[in-house]
C-alpha atoms as a PDB file:
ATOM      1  CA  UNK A   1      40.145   7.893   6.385  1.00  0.00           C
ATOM      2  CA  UNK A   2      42.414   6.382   8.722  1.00  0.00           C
ATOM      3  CA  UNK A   3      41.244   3.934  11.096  1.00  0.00           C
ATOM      4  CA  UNK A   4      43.833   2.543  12.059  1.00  0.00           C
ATOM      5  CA  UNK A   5      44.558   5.845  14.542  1.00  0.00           C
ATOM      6  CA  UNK A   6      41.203   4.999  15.769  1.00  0.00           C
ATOM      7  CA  UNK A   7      41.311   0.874  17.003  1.00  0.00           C
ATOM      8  CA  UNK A   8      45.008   1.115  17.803  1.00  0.00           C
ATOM      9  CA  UNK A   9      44.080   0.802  21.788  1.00  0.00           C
ATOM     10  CA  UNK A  10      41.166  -1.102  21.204  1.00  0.00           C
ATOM     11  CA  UNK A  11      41.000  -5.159  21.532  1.00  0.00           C
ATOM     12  CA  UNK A  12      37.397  -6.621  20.749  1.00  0.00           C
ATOM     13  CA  UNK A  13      34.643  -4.798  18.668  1.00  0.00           C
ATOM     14  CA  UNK A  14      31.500  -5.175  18.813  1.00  0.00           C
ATOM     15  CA  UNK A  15      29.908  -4.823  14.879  1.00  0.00           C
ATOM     16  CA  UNK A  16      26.316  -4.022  14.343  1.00  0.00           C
ATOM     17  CA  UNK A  17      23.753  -2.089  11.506  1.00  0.00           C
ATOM     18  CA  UNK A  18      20.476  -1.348  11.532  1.00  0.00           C
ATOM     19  CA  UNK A  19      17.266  -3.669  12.351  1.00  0.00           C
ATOM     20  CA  UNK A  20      15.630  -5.822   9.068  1.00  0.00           C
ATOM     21  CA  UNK A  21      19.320  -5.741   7.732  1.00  0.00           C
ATOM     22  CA  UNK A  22      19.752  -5.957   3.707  1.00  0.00           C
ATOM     23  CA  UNK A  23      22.585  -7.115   1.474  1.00  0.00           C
ATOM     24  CA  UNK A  24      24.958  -3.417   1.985  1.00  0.00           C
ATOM     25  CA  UNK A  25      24.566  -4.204   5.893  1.00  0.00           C
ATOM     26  CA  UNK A  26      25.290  -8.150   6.185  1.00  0.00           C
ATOM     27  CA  UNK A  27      28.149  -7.746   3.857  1.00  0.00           C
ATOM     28  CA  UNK A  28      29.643  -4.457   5.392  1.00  0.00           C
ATOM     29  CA  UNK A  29      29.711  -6.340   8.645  1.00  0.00           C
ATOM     30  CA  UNK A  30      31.530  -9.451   6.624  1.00  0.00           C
ATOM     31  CA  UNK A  31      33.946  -6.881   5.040  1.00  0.00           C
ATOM     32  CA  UNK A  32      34.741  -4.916   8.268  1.00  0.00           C
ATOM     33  CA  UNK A  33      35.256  -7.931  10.023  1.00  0.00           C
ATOM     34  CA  UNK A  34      37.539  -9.377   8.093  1.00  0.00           C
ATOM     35  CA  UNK A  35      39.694  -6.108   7.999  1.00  0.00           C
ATOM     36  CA  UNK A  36      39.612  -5.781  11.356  1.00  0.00           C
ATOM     37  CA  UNK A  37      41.122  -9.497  12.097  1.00  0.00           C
ATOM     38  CA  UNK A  38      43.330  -8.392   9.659  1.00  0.00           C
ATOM     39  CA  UNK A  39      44.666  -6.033  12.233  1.00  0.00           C
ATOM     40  CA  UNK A  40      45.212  -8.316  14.800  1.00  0.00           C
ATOM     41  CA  UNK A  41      41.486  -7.455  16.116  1.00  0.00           C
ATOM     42  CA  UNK A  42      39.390  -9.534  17.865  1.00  0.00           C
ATOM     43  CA  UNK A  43      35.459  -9.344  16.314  1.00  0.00           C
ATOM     44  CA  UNK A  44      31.873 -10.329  16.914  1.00  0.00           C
ATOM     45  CA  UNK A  45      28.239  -9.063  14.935  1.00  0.00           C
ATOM     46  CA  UNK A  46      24.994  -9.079  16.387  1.00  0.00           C
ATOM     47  CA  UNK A  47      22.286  -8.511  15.178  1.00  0.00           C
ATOM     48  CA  UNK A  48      18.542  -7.330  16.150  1.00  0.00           C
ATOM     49  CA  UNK A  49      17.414  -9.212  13.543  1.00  0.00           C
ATOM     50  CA  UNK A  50      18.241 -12.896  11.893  1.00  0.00           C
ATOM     51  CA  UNK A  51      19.986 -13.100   7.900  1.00  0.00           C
ATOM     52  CA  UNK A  52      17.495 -13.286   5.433  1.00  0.00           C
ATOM     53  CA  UNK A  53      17.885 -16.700   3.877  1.00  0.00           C
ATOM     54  CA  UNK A  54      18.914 -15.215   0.423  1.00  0.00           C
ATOM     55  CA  UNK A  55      22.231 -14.674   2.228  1.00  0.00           C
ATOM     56  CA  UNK A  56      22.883 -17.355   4.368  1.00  0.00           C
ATOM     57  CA  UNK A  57      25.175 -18.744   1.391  1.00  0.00           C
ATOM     58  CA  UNK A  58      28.091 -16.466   2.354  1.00  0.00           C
ATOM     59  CA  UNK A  59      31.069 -17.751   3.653  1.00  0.00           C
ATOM     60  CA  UNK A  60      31.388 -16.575   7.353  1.00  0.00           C
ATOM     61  CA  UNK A  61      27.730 -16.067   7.519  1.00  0.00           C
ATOM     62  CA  UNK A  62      27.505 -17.914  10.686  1.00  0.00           C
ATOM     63  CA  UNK A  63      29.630 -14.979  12.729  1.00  0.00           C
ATOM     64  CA  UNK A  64      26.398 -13.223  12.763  1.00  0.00           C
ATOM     65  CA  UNK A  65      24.342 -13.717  15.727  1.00  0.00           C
ATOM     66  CA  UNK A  66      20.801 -12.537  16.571  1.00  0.00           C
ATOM     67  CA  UNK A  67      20.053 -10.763  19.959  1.00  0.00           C
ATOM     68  CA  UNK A  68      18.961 -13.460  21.543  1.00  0.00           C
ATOM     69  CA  UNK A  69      22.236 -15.231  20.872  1.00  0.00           C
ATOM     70  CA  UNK A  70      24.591 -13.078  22.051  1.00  0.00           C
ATOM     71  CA  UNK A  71      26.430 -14.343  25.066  1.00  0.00           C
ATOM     72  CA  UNK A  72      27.847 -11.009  27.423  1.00  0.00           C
ATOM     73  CA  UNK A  73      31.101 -10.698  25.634  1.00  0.00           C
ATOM     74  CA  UNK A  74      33.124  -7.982  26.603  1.00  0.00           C
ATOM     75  CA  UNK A  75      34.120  -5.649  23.955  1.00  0.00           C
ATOM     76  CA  UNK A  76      35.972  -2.177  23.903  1.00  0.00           C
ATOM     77  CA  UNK A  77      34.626  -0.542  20.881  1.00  0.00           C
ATOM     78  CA  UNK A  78      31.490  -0.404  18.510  1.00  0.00           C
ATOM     79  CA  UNK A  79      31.477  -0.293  14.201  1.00  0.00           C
ATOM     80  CA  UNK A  80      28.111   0.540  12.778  1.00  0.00           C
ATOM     81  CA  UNK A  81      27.987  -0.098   9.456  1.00  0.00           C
ATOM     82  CA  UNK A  82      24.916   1.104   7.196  1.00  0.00           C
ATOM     83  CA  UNK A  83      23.327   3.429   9.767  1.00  0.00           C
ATOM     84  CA  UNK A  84      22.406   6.836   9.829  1.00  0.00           C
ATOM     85  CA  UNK A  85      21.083   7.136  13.105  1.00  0.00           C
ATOM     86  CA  UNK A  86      21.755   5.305  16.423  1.00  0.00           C
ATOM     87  CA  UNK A  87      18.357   4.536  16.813  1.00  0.00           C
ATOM     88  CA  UNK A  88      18.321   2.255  14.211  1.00  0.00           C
ATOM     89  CA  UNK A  89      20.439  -0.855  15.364  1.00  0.00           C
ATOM     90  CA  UNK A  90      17.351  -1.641  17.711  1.00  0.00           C
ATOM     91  CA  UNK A  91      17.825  -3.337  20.693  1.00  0.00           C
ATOM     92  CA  UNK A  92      21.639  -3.861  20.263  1.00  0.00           C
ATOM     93  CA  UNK A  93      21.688  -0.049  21.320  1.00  0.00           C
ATOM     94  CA  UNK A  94      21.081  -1.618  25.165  1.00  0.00           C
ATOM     95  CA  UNK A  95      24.012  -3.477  25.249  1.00  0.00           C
ATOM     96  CA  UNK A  96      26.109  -0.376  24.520  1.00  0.00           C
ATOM     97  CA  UNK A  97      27.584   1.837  27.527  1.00  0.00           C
ATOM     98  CA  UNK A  98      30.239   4.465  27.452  1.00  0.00           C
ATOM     99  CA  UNK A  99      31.750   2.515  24.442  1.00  0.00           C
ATOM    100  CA  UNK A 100      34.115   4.049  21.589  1.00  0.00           C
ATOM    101  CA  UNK A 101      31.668   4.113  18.637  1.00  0.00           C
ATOM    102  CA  UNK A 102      32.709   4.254  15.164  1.00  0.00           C
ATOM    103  CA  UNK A 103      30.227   4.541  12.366  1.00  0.00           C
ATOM    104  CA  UNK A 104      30.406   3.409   8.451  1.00  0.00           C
ATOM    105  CA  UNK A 105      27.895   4.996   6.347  1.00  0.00           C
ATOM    106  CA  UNK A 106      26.985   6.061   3.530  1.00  0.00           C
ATOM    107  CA  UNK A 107      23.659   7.817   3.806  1.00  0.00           C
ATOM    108  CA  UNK A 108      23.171  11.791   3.137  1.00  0.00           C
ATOM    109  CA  UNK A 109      20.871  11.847   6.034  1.00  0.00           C
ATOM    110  CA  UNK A 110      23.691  10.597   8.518  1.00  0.00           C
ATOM    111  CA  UNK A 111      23.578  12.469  12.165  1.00  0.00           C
ATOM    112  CA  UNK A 112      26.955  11.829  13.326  1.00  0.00           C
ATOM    113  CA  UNK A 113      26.004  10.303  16.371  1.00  0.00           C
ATOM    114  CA  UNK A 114      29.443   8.374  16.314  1.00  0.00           C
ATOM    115  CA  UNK A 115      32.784   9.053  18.149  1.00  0.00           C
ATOM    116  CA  UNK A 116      34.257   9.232  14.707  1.00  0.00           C
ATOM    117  CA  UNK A 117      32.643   8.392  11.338  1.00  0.00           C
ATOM    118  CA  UNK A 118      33.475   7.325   7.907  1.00  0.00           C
ATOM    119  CA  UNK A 119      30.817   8.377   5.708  1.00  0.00           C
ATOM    120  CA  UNK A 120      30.826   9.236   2.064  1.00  0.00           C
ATOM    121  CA  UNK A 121      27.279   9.979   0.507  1.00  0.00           C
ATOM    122  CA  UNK A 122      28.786  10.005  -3.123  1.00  0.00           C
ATOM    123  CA  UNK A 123      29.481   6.331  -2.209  1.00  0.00           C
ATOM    124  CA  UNK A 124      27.147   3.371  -3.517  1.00  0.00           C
ATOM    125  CA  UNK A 125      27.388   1.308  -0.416  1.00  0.00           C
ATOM    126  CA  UNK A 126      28.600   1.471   2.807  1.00  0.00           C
ATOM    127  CA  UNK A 127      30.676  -1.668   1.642  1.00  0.00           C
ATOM    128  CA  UNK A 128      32.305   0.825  -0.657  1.00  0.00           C
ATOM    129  CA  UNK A 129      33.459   3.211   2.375  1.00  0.00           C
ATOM    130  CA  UNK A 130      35.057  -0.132   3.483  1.00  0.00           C
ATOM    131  CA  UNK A 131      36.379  -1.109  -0.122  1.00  0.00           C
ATOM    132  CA  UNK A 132      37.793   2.451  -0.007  1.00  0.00           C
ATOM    133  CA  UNK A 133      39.543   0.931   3.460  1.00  0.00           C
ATOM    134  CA  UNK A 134      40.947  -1.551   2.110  1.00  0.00           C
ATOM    135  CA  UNK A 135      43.005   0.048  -0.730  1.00  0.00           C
ATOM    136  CA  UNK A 136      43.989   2.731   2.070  1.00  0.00           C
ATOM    137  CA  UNK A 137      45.714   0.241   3.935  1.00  0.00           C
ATOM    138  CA  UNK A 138      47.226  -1.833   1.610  1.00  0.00           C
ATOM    139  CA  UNK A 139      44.531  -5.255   2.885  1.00  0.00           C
ATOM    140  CA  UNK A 140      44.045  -7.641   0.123  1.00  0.00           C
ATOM    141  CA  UNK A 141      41.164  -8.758  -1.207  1.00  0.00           C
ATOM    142  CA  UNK A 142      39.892 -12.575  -1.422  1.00  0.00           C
ATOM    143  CA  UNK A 143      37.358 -14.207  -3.286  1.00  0.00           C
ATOM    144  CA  UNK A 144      34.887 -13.891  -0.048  1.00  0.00           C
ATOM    145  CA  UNK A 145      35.989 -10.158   0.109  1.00  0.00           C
ATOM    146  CA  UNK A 146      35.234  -9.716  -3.051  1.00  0.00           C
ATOM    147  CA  UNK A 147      31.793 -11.332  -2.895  1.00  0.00           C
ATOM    148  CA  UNK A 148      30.404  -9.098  -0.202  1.00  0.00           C
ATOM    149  CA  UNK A 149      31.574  -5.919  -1.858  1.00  0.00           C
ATOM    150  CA  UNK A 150      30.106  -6.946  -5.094  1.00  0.00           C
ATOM    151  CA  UNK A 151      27.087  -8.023  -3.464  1.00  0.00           C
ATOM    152  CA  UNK A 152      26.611  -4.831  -1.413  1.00  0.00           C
ATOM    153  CA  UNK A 153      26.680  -2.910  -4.593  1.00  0.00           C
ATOM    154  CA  UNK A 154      24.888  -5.012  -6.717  1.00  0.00           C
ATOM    155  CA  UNK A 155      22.266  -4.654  -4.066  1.00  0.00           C
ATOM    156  CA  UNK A 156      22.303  -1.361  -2.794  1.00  0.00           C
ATOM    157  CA  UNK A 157      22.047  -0.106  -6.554  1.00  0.00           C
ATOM    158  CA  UNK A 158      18.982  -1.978  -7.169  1.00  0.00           C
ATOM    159  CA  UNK A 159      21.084  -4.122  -9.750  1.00  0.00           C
ATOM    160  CA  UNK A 160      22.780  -0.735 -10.610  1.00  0.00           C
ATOM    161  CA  UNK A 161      20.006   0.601 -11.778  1.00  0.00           C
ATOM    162  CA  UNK A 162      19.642   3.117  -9.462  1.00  0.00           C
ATOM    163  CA  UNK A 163      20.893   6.991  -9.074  1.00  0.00           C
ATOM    164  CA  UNK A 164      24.164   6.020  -6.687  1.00  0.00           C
ATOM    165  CA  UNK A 165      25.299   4.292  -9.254  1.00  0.00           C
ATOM    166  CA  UNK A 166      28.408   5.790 -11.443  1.00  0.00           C
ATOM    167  CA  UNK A 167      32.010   4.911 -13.207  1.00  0.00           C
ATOM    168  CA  UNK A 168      33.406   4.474 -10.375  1.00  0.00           C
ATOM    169  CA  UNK A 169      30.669   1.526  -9.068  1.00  0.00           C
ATOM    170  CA  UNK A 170      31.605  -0.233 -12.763  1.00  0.00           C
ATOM    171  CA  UNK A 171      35.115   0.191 -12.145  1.00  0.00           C
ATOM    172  CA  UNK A 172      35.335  -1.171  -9.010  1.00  0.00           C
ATOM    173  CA  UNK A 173      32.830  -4.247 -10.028  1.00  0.00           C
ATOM    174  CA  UNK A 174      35.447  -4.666 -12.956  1.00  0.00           C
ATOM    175  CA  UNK A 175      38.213  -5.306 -10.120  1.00  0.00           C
ATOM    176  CA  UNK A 176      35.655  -7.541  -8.069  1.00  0.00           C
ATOM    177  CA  UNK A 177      35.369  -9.904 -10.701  1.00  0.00           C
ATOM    178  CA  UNK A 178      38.989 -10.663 -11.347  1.00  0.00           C
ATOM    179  CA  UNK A 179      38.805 -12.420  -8.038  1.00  0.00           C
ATOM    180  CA  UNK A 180      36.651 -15.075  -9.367  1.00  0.00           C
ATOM    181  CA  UNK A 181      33.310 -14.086  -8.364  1.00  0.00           C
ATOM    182  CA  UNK A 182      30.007 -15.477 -10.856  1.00  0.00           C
ATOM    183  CA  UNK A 183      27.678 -12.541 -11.255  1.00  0.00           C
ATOM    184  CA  UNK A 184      24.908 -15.295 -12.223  1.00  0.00           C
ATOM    185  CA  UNK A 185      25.118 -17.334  -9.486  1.00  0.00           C
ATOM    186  CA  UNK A 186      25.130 -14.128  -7.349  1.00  0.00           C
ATOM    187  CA  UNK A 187      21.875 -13.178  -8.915  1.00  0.00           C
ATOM    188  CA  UNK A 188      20.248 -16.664  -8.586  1.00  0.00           C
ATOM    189  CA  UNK A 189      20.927 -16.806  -4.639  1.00  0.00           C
ATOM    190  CA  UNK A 190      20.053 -13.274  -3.911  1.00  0.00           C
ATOM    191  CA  UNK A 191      17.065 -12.714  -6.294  1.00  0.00           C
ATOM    192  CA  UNK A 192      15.999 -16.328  -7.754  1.00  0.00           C
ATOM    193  CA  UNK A 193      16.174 -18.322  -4.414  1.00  0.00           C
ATOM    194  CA  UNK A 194      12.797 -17.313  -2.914  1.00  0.00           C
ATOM    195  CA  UNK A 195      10.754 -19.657  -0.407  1.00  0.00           C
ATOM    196  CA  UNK A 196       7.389 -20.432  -1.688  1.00  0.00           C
ATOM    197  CA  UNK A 197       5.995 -18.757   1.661  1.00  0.00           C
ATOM    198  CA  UNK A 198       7.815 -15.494   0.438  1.00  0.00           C
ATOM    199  CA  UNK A 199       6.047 -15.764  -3.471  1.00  0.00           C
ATOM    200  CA  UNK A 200       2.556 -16.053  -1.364  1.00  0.00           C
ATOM    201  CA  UNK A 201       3.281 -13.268   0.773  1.00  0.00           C
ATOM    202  CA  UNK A 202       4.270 -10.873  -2.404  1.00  0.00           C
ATOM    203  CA  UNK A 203       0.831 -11.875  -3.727  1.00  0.00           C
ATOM    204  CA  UNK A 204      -1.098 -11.032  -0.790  1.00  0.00           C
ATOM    205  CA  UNK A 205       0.857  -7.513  -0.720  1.00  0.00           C
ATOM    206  CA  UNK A 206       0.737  -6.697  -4.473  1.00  0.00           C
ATOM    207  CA  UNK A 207      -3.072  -7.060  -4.121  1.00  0.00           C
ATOM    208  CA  UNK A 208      -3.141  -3.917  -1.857  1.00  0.00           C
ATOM    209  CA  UNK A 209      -1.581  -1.826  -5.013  1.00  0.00           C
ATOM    210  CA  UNK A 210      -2.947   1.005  -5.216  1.00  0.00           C
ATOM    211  CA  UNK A 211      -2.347   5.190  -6.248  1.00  0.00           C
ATOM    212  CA  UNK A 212      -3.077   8.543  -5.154  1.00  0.00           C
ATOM    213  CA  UNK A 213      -2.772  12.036  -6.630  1.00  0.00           C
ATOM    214  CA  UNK A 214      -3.728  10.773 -10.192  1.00  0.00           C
ATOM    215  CA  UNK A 215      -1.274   7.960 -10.161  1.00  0.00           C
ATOM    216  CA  UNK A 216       1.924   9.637  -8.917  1.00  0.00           C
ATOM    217  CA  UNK A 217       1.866   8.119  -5.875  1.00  0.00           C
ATOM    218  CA  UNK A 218       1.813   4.357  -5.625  1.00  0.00           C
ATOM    219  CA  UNK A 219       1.811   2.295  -2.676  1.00  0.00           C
ATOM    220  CA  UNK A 220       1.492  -1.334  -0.745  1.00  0.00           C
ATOM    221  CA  UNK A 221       0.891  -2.209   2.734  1.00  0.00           C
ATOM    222  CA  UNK A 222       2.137  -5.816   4.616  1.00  0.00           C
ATOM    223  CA  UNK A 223       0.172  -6.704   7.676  1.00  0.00           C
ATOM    224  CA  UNK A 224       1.288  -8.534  10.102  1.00  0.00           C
ATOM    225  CA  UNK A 225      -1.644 -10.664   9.183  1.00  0.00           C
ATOM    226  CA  UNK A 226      -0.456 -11.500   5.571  1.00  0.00           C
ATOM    227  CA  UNK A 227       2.394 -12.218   7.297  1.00  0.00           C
ATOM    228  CA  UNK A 228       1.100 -15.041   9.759  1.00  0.00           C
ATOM    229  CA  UNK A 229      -0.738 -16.300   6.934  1.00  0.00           C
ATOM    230  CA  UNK A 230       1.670 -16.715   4.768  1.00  0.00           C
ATOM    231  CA  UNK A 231       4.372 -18.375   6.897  1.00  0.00           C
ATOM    232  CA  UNK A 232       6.892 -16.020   5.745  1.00  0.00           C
ATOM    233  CA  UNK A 233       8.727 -13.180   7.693  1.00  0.00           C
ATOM    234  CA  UNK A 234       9.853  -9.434   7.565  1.00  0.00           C
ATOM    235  CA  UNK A 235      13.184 -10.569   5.291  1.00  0.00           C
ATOM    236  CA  UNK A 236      11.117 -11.400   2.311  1.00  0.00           C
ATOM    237  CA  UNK A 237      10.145  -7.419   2.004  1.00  0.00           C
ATOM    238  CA  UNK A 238      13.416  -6.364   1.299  1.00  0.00           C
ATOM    239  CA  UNK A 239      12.767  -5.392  -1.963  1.00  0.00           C
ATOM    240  CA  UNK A 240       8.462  -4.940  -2.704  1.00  0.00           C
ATOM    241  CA  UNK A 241       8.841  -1.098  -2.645  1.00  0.00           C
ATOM    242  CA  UNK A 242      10.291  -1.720  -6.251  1.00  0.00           C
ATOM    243  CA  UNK A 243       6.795  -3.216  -7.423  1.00  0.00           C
ATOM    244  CA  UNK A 244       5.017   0.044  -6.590  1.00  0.00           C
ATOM    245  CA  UNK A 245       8.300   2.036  -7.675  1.00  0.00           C
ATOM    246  CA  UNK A 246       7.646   0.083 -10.860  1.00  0.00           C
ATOM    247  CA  UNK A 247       4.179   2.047 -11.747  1.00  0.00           C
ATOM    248  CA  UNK A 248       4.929   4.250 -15.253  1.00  0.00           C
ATOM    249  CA  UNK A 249       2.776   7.287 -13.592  1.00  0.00           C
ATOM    250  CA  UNK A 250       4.439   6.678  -9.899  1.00  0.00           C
ATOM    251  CA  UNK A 251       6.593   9.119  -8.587  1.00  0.00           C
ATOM    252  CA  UNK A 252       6.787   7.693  -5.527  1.00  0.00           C
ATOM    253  CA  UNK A 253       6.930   4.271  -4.112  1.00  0.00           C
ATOM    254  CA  UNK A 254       5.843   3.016  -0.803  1.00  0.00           C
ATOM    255  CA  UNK A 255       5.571   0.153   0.982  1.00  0.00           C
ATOM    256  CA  UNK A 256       3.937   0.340   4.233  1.00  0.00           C
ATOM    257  CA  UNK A 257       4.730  -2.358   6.613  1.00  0.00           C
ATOM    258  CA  UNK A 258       2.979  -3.580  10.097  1.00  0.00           C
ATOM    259  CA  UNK A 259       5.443  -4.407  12.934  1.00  0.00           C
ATOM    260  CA  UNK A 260       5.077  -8.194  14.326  1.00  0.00           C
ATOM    261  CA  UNK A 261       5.679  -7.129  17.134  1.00  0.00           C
ATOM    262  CA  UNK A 262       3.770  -3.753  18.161  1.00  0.00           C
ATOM    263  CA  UNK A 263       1.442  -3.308  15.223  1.00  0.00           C
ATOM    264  CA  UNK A 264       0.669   0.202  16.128  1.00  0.00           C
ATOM    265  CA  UNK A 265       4.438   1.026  14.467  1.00  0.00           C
ATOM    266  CA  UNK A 266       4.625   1.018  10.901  1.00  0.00           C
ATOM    267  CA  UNK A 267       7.393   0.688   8.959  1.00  0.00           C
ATOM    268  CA  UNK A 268       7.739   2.150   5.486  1.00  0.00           C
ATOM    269  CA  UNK A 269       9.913   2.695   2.702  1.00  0.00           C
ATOM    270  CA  UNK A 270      10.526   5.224   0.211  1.00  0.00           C
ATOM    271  CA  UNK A 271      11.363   4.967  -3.148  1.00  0.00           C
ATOM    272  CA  UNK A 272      10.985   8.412  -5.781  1.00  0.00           C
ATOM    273  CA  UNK A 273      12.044   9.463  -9.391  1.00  0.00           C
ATOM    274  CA  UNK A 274      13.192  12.067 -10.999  1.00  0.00           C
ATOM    275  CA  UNK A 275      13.854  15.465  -8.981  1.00  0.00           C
ATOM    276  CA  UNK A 276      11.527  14.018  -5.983  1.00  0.00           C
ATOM    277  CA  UNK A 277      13.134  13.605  -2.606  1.00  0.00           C
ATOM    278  CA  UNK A 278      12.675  10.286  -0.808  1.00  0.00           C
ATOM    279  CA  UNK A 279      15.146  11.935   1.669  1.00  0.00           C
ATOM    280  CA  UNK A 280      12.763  14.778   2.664  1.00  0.00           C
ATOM    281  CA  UNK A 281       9.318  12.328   2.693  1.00  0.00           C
ATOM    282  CA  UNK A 282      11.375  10.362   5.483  1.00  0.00           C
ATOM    283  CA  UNK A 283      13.159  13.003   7.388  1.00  0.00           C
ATOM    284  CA  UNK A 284       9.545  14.573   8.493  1.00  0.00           C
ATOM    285  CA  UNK A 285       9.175  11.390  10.759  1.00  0.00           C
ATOM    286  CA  UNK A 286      12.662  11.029  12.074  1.00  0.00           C
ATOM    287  CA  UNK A 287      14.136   8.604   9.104  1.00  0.00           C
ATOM    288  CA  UNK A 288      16.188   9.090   6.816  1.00  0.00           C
ATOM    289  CA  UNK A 289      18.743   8.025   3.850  1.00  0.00           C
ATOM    290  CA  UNK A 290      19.556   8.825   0.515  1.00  0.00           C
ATOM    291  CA  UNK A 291      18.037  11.674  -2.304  1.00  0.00           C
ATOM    292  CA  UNK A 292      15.849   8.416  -4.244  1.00  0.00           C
ATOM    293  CA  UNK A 293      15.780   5.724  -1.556  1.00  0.00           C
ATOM    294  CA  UNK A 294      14.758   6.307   2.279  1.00  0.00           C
ATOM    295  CA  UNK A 295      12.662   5.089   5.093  1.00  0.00           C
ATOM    296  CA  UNK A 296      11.274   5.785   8.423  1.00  0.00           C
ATOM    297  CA  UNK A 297       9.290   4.554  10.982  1.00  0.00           C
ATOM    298  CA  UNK A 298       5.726   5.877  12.197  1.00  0.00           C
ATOM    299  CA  UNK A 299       3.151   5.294  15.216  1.00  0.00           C
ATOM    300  CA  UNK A 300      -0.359   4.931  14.744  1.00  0.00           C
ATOM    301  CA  UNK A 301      -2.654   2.755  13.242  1.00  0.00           C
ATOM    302  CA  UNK A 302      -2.811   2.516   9.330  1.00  0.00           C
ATOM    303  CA  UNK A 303      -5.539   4.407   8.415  1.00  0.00           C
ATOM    304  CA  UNK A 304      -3.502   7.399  10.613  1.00  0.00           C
ATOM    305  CA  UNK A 305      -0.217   6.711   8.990  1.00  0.00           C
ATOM    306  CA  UNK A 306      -1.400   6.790   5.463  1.00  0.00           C
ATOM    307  CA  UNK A 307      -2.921  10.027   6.087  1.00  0.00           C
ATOM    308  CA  UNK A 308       0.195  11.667   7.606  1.00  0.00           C
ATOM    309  CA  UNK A 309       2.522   9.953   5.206  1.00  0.00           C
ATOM    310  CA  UNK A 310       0.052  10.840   1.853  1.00  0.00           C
ATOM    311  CA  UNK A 311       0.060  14.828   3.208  1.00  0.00           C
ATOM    312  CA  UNK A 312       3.996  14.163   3.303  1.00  0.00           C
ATOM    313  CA  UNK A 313       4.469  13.207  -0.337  1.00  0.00           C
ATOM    314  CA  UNK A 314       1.931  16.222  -0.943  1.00  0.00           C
ATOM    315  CA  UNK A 315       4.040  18.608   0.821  1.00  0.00           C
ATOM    316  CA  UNK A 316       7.312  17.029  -1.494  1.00  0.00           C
ATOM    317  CA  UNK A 317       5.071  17.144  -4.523  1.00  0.00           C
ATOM    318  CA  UNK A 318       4.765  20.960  -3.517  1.00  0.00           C
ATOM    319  CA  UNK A 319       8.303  21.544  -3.405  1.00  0.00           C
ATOM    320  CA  UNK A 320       8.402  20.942  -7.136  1.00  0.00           C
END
């Protein structure tokens, strides 16, 4: 895992992830950043998308830029962090030529697409590829480094709750937290600090609740109506698929979200239990990502995406 062989001849990196980013991509690009300047790099992130609020309490938050702000810097190389696929770092793909691509993932569904790529599926985060960085090259932590590993984990785990979580994710959360970091306030600005738009928004989308195949499947759709109305935006649904992952009988979880952009794409992910593959459901329509968490993308309009989608988990019901 040396990447130090790989950014020896290169200057100024450009560091991206994927579009609708979450707490494993903003702090990956935080961490990578850092490490990189460390190495006498110079760095800049954009972004398709803006920070979701519930992080814009990070130190060095502001070194992300949107799209729209970026200002034709010239760079030599490319990190992705947190993305499977080219594809999915949206429009930031047009600003990228013949450039030397690295990638830092984490996802079992991960296509290679990079000049050379760190990824480690066993890992909880992509932040943890990067923690794993970090101890290879001898980098010291701080209290911000510290924060956006813990944070990417804490997140990525669903609280470590979920399947990617292991001794290894406690032990390196027990080194985290000698640095100084509070757990509780953590928690308050990432899950307790939501805009009253964004409570209105999860009411209008929990009233769409609903199940198939006698209650294995549960699922939730976000238009881009309920969206308008609301006031809110796309960061708030970070984390509904948990509500219909949440249903005793579910096996599956889905939220189903309109684009605000071109409403005939829908956005959805994946969450499953026990020995069913969210992995599988996503890969039939391009996507992608780990064996209990996933997501893709699909064309159509809703009442044509729910029917593909539905004979999808079917077909992964089938398997079993």
């Amino acid at each position: 895992m040396d990447i130090v062989k790989h950014i020896k001849n290169k200057k100024t990196f450009l560091i991206t992830t994927h579009v609708a980013p979450d707490g494993d991509a903003i702090c990956s690009e935080l961490a990578i950043s850092y490490l990189l300047e460390k190495l006498g790099k110079k760095v800049f992130i954009i972004n398709d998308n803006v920070v979701p609020d519930h992080y814009k309490f990070l130190n060095g938050i502001e070194k992300i830029k949107t799209f729209e702000e970026y200002k034709k810097e010239d760079f030599d190389a490319v990190v992705i962090v947190d993305c499977p696929t080219l594809e999915r770092i949206g429009r930031v793909k047009d600003l990228l030529k013949e450039h030397y691509i690295i990638n830092i993932d984490h996802h079992i569904s991960n296509e290679d697409f990079a000049d050379v790529s760190f990824v480690e599926p066993q890992a909880s985060s992509s932040a943890e590829v990067i923690y794993n960085m970090y101890k290879q090259l001898g980098i010291g932590f701080n209290k911000d480094i510290a924060t956006y590993i813990y944070i990417a984990m804490l997140t990525d785990t669903g609280s470590f709750n979920y399947s990617n979580t292991n001794g290894q994710t406690h032990n390196i959360v027990a080194e985290l937290l000698s640095f100084g970091i509070e757990p509780y306030d953590i928690s308050v600005k990432v899950y307790a600090s939501k805009r009253l738009c964004d409570i209105r928004l999860l009411g209008m989308v929990l009233e769409t609740l609903d199940v198939e195949f006698k209650g294995t499947l549960a699922y939730m759709i976000c238009t881009k109506e309920m969206i308008d109305k609301s006031g809110s935006d796309i960061s708030a649904t970070e984390n509904f698929v948990n509500y219909a992952r949440e249903v005793k009988t579910a096996k599956v979880g889905l939220f189903i979200r309109q684009n605000t952009d071109d409403t005939n794409i829908y956005k959805v992910s994946i969450r499953t239990k026990d020995d069913i593959s969210a992995t599988n459901i996503a890969n039939t329509f391009g996507g992608g990502g780990h064996i209990h968490a996933a997501g893709c993308t699909i064309k159509g309009s809703l009442k044509e995406v729910k029917k593909t989608l539905f004979k999808a988990v079917e077909k992964e019901f089938g398997r079993k």
